[in-house]
PDB file of N, CA and C in Angstrom:
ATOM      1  N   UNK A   1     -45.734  68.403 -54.837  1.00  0.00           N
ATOM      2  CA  UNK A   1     -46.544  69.463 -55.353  1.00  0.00           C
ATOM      3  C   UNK A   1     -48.004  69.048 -55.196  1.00  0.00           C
ATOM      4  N   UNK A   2     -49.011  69.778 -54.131  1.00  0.00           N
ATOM      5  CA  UNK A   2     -50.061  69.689 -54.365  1.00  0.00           C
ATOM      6  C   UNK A   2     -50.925  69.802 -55.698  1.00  0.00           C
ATOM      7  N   UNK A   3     -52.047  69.065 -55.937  1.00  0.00           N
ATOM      8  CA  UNK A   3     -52.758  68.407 -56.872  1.00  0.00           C
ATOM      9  C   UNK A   3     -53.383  70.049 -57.297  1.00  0.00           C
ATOM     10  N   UNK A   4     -53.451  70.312 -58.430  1.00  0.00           N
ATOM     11  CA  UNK A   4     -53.893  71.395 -59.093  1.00  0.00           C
ATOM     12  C   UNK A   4     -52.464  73.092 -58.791  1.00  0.00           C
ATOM     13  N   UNK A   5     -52.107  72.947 -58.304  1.00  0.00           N
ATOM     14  CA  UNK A   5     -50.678  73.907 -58.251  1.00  0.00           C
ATOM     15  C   UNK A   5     -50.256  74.230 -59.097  1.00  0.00           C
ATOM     16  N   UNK A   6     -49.758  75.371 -59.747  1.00  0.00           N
ATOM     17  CA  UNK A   6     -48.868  75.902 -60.610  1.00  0.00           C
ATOM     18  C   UNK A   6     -47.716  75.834 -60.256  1.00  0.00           C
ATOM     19  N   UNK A   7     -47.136  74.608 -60.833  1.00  0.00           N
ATOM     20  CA  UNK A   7     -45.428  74.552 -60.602  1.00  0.00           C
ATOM     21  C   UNK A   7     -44.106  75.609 -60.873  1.00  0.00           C
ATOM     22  N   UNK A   8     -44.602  76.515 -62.325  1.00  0.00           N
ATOM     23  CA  UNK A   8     -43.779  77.476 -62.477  1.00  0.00           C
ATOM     24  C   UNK A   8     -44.571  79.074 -61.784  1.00  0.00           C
ATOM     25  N   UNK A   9     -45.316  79.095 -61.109  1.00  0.00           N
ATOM     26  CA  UNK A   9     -45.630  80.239 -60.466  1.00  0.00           C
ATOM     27  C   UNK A   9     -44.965  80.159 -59.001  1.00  0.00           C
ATOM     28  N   UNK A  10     -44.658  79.017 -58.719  1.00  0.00           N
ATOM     29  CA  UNK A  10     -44.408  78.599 -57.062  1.00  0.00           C
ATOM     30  C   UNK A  10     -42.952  79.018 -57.454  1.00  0.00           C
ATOM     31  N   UNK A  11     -42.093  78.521 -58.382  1.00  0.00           N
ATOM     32  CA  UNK A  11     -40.959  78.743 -58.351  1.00  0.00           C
ATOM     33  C   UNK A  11     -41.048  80.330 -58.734  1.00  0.00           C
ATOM     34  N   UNK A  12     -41.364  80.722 -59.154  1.00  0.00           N
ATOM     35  CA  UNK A  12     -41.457  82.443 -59.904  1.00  0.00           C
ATOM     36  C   UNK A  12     -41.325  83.359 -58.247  1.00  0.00           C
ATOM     37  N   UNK A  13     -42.604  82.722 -57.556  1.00  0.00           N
ATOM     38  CA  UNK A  13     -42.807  83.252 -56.166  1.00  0.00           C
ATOM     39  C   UNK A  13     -41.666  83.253 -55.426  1.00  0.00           C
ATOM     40  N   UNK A  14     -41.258  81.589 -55.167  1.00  0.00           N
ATOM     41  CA  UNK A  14     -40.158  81.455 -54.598  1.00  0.00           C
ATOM     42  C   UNK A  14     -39.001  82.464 -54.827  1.00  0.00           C
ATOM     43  N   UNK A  15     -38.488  82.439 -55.887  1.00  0.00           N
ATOM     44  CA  UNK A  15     -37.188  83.458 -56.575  1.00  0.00           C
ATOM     45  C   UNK A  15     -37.359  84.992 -56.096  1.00  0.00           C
ATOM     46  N   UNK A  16     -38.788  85.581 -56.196  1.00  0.00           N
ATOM     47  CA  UNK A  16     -39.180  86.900 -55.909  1.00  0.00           C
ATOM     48  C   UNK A  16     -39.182  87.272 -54.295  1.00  0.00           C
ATOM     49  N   UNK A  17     -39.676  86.280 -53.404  1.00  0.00           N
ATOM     50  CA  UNK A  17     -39.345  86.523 -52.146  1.00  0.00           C
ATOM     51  C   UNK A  17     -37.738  86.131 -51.694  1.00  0.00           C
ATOM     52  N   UNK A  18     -36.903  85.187 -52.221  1.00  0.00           N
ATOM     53  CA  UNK A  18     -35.820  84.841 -52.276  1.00  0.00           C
ATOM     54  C   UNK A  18     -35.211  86.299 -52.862  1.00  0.00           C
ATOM     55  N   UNK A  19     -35.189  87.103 -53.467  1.00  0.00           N
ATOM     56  CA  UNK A  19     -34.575  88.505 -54.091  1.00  0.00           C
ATOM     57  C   UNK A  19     -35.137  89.632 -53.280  1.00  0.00           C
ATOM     58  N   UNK A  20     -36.438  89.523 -52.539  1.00  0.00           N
ATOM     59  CA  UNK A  20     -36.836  90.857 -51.702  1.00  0.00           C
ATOM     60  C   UNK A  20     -36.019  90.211 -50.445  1.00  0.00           C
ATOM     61  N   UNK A  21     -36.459  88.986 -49.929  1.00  0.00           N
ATOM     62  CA  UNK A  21     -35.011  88.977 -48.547  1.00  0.00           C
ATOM     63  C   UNK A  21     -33.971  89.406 -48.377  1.00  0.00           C
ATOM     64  N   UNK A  22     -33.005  89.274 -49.944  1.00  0.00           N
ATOM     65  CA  UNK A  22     -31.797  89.513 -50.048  1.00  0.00           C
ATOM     66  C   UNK A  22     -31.482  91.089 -50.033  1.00  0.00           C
ATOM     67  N   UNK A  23     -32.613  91.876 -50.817  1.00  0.00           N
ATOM     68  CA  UNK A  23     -32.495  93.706 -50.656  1.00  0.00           C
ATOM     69  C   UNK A  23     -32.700  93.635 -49.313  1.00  0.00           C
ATOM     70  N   UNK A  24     -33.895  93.103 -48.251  1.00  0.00           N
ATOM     71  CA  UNK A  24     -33.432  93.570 -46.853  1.00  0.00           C
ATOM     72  C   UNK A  24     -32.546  93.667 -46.249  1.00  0.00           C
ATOM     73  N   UNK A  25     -31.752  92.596 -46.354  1.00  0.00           N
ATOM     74  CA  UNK A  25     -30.293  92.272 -46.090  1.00  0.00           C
ATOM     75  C   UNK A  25     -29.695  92.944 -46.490  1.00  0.00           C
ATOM     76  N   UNK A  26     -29.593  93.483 -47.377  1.00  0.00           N
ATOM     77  CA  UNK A  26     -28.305  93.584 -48.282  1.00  0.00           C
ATOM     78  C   UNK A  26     -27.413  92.876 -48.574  1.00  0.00           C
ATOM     79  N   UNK A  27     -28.524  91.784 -48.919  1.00  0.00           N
ATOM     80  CA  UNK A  27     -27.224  90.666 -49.339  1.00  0.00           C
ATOM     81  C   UNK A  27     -26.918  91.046 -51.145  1.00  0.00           C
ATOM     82  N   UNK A  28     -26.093  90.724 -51.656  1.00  0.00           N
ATOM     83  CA  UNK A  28     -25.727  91.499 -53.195  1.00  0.00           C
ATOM     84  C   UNK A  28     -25.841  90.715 -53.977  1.00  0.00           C
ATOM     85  N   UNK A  29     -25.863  89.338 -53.729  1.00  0.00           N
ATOM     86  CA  UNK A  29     -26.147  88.217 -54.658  1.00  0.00           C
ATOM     87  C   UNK A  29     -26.694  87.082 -53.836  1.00  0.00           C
ATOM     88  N   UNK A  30     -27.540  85.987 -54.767  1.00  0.00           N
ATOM     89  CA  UNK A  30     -28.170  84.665 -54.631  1.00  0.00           C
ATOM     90  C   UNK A  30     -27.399  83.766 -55.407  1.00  0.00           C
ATOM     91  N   UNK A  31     -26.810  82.908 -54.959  1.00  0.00           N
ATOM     92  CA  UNK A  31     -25.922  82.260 -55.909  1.00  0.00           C
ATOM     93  C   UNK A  31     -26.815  80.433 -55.374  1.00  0.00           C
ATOM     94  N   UNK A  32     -26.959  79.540 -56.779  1.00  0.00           N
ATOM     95  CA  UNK A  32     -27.576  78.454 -56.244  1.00  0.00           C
ATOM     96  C   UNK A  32     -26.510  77.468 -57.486  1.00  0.00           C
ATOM     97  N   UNK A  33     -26.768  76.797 -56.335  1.00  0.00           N
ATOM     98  CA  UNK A  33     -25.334  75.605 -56.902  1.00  0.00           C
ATOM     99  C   UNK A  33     -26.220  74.253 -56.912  1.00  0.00           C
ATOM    100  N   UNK A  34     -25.718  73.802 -57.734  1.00  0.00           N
ATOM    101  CA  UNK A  34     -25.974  72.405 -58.692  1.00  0.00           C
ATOM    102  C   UNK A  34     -27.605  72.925 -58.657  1.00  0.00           C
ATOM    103  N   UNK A  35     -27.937  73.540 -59.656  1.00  0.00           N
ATOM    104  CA  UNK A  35     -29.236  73.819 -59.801  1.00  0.00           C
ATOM    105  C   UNK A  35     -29.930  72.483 -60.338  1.00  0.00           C
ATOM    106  N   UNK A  36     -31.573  72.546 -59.626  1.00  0.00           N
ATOM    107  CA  UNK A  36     -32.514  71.310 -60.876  1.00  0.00           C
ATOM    108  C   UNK A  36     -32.392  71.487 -62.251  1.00  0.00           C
ATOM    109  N   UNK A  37     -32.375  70.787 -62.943  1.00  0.00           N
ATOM    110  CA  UNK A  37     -32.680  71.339 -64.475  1.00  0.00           C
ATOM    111  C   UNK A  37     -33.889  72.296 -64.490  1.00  0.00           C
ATOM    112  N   UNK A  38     -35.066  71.491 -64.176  1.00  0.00           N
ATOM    113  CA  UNK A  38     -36.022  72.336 -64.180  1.00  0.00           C
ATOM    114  C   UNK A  38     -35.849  74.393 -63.549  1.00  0.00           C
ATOM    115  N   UNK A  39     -35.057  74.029 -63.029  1.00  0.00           N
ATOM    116  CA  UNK A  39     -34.809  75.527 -62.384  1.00  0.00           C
ATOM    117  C   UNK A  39     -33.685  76.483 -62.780  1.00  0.00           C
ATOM    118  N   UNK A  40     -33.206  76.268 -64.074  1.00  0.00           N
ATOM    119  CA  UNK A  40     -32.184  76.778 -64.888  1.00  0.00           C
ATOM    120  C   UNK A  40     -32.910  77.812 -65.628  1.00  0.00           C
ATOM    121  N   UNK A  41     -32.960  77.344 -66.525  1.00  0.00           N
ATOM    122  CA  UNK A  41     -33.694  78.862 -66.948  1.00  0.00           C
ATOM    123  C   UNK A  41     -34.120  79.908 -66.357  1.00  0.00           C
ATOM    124  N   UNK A  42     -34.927  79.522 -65.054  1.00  0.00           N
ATOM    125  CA  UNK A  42     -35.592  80.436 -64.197  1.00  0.00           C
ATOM    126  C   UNK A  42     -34.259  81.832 -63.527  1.00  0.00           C
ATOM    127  N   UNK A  43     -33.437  80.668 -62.993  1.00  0.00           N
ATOM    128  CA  UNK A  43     -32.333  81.719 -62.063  1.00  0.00           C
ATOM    129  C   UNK A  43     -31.411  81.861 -62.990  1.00  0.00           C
ATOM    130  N   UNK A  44     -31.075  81.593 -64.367  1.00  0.00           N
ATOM    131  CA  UNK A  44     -30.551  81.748 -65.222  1.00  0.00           C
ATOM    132  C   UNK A  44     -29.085  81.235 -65.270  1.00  0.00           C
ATOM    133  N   UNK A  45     -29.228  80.159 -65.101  1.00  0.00           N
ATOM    134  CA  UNK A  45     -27.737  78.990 -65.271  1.00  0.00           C
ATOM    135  C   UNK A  45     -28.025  79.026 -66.370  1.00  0.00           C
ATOM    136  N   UNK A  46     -26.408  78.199 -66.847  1.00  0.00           N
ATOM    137  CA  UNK A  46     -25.928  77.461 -68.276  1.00  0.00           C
ATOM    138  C   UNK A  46     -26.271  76.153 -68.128  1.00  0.00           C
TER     139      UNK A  46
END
């Protein structure tokens, strides 16, 4: 992570272009396996 970066906006970004790819597609789900901790809450694991 570059020096001054917002770590939870990059992931926020990430997830939002990761979900507009998937409507182009039509893909119907994002499924992410063995998530970071840090990234649980976000994509909403247990």
């Amino acid at each position: 992570m570059a020096p001054g970066e917002d770590e939870a906006e990059l992931k926020v970004l990430i997830l939002k272009i990761i979900d507009a790819c998937a409507r182009r597609k039509q893909i119907l789900s994002c499924n992410f396996l063995d998530v970071y901790p840090q990234w649980r809450l976000l994509v909403g694991a247990g």
